[in-house]
C-alpha atoms as a PDB file:
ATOM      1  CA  UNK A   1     167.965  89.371  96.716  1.00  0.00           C
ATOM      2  CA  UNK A   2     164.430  87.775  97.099  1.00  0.00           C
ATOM      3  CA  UNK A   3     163.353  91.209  96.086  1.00  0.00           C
ATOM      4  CA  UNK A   4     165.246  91.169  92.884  1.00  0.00           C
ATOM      5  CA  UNK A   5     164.694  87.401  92.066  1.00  0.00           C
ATOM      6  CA  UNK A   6     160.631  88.065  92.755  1.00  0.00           C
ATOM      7  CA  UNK A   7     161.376  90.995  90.105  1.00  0.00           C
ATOM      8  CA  UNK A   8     163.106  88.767  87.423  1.00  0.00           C
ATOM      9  CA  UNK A   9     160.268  86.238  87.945  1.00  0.00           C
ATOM     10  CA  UNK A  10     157.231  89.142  87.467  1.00  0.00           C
ATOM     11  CA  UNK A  11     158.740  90.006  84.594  1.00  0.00           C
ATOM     12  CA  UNK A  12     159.377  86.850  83.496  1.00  0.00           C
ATOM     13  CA  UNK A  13     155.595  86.199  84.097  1.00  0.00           C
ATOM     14  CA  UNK A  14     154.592  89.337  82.041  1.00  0.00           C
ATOM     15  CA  UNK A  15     157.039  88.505  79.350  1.00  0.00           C
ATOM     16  CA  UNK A  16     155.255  84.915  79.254  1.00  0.00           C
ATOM     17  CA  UNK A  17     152.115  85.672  79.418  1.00  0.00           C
ATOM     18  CA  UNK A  18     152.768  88.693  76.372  1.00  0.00           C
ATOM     19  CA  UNK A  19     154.073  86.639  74.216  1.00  0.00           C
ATOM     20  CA  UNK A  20     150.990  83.620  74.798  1.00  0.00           C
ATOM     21  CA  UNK A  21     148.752  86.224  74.155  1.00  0.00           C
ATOM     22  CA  UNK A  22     150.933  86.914  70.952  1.00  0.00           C
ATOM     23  CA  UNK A  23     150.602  83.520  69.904  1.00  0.00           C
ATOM     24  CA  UNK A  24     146.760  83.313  71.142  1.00  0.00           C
ATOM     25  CA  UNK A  25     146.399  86.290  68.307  1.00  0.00           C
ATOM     26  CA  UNK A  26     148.481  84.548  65.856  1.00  0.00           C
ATOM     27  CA  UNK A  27     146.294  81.223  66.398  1.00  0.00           C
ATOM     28  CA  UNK A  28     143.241  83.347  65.672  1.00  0.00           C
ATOM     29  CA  UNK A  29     144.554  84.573  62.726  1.00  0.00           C
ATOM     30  CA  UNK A  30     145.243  81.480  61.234  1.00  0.00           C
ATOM     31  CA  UNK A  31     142.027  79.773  61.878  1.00  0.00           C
ATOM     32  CA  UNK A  32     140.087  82.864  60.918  1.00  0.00           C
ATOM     33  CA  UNK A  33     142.611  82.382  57.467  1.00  0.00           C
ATOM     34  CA  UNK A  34     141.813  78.715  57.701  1.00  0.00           C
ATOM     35  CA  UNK A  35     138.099  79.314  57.990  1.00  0.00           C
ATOM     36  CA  UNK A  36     137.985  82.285  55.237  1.00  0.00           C
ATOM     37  CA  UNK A  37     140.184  79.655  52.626  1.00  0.00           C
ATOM     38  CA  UNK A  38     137.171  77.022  53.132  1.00  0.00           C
ATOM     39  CA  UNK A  39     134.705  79.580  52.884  1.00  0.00           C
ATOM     40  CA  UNK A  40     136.678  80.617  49.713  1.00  0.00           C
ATOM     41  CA  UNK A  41     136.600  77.271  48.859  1.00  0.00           C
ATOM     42  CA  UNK A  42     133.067  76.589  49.082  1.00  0.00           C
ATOM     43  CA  UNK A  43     132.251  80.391  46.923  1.00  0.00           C
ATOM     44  CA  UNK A  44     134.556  79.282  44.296  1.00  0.00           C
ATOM     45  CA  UNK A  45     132.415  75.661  44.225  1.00  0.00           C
ATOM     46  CA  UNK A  46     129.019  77.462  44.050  1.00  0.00           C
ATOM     47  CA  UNK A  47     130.291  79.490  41.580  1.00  0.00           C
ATOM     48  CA  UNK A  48     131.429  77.036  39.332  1.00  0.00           C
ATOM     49  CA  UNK A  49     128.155  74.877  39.544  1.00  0.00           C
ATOM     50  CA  UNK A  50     126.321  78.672  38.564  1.00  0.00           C
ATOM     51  CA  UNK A  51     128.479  78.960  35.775  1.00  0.00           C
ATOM     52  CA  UNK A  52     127.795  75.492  34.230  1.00  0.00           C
ATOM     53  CA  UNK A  53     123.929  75.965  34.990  1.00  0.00           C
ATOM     54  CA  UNK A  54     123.946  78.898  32.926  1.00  0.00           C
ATOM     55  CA  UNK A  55     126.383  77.503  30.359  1.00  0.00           C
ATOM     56  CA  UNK A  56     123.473  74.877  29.794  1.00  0.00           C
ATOM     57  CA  UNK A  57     120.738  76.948  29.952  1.00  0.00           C
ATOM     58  CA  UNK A  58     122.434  79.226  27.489  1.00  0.00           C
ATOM     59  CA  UNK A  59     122.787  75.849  25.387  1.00  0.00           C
ATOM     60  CA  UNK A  60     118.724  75.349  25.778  1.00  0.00           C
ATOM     61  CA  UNK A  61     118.317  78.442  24.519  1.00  0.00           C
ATOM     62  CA  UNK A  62     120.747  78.524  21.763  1.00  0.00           C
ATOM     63  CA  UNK A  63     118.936  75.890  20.601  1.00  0.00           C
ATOM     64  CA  UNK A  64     115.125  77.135  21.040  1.00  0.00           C
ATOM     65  CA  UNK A  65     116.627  80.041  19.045  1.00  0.00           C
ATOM     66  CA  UNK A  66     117.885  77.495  16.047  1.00  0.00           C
ATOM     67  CA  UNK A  67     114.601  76.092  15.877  1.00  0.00           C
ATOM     68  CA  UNK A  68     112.265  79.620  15.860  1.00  0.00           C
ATOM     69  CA  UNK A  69     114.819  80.736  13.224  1.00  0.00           C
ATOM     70  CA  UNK A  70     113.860  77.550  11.137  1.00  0.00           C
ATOM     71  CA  UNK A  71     110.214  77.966  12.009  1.00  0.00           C
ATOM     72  CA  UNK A  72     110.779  81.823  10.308  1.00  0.00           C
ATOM     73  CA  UNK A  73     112.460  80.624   7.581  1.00  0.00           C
ATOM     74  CA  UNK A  74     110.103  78.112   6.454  1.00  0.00           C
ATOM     75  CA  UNK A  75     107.443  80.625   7.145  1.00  0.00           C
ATOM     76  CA  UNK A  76     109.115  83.297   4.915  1.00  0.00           C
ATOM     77  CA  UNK A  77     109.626  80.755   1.935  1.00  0.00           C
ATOM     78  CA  UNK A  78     105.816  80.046   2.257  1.00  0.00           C
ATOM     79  CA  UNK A  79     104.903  83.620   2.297  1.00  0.00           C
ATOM     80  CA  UNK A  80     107.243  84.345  -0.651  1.00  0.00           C
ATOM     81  CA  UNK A  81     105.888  81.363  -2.261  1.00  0.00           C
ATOM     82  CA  UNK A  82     102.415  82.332  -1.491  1.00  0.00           C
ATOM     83  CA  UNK A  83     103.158  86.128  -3.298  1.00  0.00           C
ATOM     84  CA  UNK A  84     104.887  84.306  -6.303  1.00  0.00           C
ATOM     85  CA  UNK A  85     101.445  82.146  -6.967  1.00  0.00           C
ATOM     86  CA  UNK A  86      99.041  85.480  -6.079  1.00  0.00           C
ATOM     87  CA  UNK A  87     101.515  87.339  -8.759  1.00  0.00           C
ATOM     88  CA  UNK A  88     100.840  84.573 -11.062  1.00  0.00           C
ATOM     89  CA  UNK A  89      97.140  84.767 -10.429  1.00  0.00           C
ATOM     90  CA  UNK A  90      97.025  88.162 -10.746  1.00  0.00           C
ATOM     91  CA  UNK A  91      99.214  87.927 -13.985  1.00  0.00           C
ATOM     92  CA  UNK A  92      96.673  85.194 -15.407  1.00  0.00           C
ATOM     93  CA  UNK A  93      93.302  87.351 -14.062  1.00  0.00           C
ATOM     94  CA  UNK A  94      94.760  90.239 -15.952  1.00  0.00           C
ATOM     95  CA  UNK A  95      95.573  88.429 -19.337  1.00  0.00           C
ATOM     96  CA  UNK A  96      92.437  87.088 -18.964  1.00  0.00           C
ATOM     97  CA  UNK A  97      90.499  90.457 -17.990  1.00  0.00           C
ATOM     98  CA  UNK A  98      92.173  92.367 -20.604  1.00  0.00           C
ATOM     99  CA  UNK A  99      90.768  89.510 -23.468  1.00  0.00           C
ATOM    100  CA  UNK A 100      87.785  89.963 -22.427  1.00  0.00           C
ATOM    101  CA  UNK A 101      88.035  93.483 -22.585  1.00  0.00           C
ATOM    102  CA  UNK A 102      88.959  92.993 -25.651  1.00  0.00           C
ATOM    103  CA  UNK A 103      86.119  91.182 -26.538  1.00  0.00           C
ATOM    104  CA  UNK A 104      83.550  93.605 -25.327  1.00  0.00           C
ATOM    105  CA  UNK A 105      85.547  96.476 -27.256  1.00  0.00           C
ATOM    106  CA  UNK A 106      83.127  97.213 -30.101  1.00  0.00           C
ATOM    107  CA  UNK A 107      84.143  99.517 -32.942  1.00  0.00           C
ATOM    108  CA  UNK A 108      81.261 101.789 -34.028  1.00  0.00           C
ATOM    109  CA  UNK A 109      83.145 102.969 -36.976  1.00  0.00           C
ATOM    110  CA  UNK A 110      82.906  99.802 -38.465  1.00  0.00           C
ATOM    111  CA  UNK A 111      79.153  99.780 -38.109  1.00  0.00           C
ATOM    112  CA  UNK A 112      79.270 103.048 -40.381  1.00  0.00           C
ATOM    113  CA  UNK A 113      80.531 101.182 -43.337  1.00  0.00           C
ATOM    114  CA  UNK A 114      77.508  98.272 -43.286  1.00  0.00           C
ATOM    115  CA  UNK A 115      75.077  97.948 -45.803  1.00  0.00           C
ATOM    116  CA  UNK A 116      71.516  97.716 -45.148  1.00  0.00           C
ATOM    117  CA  UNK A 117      70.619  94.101 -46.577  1.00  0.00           C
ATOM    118  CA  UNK A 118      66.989  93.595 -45.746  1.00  0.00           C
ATOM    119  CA  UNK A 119      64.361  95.905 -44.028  1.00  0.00           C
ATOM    120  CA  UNK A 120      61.929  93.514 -41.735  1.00  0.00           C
ATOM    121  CA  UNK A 121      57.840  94.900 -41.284  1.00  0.00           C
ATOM    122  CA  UNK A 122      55.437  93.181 -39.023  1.00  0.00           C
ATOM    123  CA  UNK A 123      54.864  93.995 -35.815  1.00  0.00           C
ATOM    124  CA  UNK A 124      56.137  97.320 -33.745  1.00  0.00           C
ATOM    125  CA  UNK A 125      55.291  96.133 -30.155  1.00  0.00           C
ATOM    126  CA  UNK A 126      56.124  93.964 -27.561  1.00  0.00           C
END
């Protein structure tokens, strides 16, 4: 009977001790789950914080692009202005250019059709 109660107890032992290592493993679990959740925790933090950072940075340079698009614009307008005064110039230089080509223009024919008036005599040199 000692025999058989030393039995029950051995197993009783083993069955003990198997089932704390049971819920050894399960505590493990749970405080690696515990420690992964705060390390998820702290990831989804950081990546937040990244997001807004680039949110405003994407804000700077929204607005750096605003302001070179202005800068373009106004430069455009100048350089169109700038071409509608040289077109201007160009269309005054011509008008004026093409009087006084006009004005240089000398008809020969015309000289045909004179009279002699006068004949001058005197001196033939220099």
């Amino acid at each position: 009977m000692k025999l058989q109660l030393k039995g029950k107890k051995d197993e009783e032992i083993a069955h003990l001790k198997q089932q704390l290592e049971q819920f050894n493993s399960t505590q493990k679990i749970i405080i690696k789950q515990k420690i992964t959740l705060a390390q998820m925790e702290i990831l989804k933090k950081d990546i937040h914080n990244k997001i807004q950072k680039i949110k405003q940075e994407m804000q700077v340079k929204e607005k750096q692009i605003m302001e070179q698009q202005k800068k373009f614009e106004e430069a455009n307008k100048q350089i169109n202005n700038n071409k509608e005064e040289q077109k201007e110039n160009i269309m005054n230089d011509n008008s004026s250019i093409s009087i006084i080509n006009r004005s240089f223009t000398f008809n020969f024919e015309l000289v045909r059709s004179f009279k002699l008036i006068n004949t001058f005599t005197g001196q033939t040199s220099y």
